[in-house]
Protein backbone atom coordinates (compact mmCIF):
# COMPACT_ATOMS: atom_id res chain seq x y z
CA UNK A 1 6.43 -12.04 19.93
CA UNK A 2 5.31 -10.64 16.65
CA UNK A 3 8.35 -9.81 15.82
CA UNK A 4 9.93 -13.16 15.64
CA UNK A 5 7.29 -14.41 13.54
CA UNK A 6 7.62 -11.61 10.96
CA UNK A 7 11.51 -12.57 11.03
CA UNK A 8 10.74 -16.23 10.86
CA UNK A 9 11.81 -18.36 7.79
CA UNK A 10 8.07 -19.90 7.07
CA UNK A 11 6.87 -16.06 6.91
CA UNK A 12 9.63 -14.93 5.03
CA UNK A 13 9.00 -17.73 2.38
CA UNK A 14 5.69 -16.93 2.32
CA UNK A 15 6.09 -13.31 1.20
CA UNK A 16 8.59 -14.13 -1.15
CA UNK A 17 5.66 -16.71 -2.59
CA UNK A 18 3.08 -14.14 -2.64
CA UNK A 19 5.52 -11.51 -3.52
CA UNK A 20 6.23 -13.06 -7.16
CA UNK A 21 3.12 -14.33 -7.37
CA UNK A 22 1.55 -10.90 -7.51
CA UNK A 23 4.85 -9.50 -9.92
CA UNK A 24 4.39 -12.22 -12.68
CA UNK A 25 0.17 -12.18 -12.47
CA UNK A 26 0.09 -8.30 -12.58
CA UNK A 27 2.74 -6.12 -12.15
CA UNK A 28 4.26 -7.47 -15.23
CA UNK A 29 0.67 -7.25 -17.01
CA UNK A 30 0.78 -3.78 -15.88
CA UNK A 31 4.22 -2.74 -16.88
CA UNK A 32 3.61 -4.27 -20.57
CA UNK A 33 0.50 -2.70 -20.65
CA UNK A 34 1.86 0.53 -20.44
CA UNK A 35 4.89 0.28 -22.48
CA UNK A 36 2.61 -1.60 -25.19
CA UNK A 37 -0.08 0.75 -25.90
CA UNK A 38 1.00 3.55 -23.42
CA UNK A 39 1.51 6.25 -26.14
CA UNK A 40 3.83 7.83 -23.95
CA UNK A 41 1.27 8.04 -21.66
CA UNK A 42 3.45 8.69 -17.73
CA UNK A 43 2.55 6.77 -14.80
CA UNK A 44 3.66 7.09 -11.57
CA UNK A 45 5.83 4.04 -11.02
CA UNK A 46 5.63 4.91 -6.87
CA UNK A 47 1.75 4.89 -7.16
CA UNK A 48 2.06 1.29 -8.90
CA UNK A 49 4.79 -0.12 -6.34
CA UNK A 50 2.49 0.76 -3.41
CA UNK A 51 -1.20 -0.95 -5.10
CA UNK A 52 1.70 -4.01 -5.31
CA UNK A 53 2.59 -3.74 -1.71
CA UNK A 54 -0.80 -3.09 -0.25
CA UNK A 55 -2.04 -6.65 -2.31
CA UNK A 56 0.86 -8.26 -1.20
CA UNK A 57 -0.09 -7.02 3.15
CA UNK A 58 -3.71 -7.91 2.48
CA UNK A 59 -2.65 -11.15 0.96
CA UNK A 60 -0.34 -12.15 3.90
CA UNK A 61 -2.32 -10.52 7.00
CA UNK A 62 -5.70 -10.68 5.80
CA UNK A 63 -5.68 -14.18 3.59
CA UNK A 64 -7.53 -11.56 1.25
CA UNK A 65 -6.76 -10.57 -2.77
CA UNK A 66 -8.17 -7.32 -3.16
CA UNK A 67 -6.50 -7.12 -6.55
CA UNK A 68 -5.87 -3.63 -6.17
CA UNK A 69 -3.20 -3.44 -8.94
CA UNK A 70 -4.77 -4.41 -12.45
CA UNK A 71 -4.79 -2.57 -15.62
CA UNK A 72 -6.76 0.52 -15.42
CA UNK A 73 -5.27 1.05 -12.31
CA UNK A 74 -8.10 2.50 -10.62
CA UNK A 75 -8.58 4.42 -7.19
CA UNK A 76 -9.20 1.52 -4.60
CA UNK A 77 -11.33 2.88 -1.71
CA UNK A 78 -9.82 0.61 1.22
CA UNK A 79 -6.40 1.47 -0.22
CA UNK A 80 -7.53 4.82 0.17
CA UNK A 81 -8.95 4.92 3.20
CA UNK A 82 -5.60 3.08 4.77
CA UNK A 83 -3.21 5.36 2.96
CA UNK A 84 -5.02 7.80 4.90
CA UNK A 85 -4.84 6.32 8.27
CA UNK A 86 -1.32 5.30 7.84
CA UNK A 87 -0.22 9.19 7.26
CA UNK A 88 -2.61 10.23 9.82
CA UNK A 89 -0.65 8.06 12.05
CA UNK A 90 3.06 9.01 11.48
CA UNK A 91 1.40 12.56 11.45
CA UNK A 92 0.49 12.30 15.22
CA UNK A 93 3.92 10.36 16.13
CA UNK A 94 6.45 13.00 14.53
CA UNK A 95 4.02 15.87 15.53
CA UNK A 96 4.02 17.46 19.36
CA UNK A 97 1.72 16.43 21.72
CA UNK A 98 1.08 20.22 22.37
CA UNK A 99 0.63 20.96 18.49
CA UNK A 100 -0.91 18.18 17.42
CA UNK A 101 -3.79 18.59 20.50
CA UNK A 102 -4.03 22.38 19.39
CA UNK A 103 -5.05 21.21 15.71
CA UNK A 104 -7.43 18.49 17.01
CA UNK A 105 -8.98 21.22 19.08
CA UNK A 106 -9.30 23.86 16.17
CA UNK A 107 -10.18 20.73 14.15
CA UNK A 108 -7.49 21.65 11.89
CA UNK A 109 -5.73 18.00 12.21
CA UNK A 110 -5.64 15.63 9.41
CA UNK A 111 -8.14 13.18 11.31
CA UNK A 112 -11.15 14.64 10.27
């Protein structure tokens, strides 16, 4: 069921929406920010792309704007924290059952 709605045109338009909303209110203000008055200053381009992707998920399945990617670019906690869970996740899927209930046992898992 869930995934015809995520394939549906009305949710695909609204991503899109949100999607360039959140490109020309920040990610642009970001990029020129940095090229601006960078000083050759690096930043990780992959660490910007994903503080645009988690405000455009909370946007669309939370009706929330975190604002997560502004300039400063600091260390969100709830972006954190759901990084986390996310790898912690995929960890236990491509791990064995048998391995990945030894480390939980030793407490050696990424869950704690």
């Amino acid at each position: 069921m869930s995934s015809l709605e995520f394939h549906s045109a009305e949710f695909c338009a609204m991503t899109a929406r949100s999607l360039v909303k959140l490109v020309h209110s920040r990610l642009l203000l970001v990029l020129e920010d940095v090229t601006v008055s960078g000083g050759g200053t690096p930043i990780d381009l992959q660490d910007v792309l994903l503080l645009l992707t988690f405000d455009n998920v909370c946007m669309i399945a939370f009706g929330i704007d975190l604002g997560c990617l502004h300039l400063g670019l600091l260390e969100i906690p709830f972006a954190k924290a759901f990084e986390d869970a996310t790898e912690a996740t995929i960890i236990c899927f491509i791990t064995p059952t048998a391995i990945w209930r030894a480390l939980r046992y030793f407490d050696l898992s990424s869950e704690s």
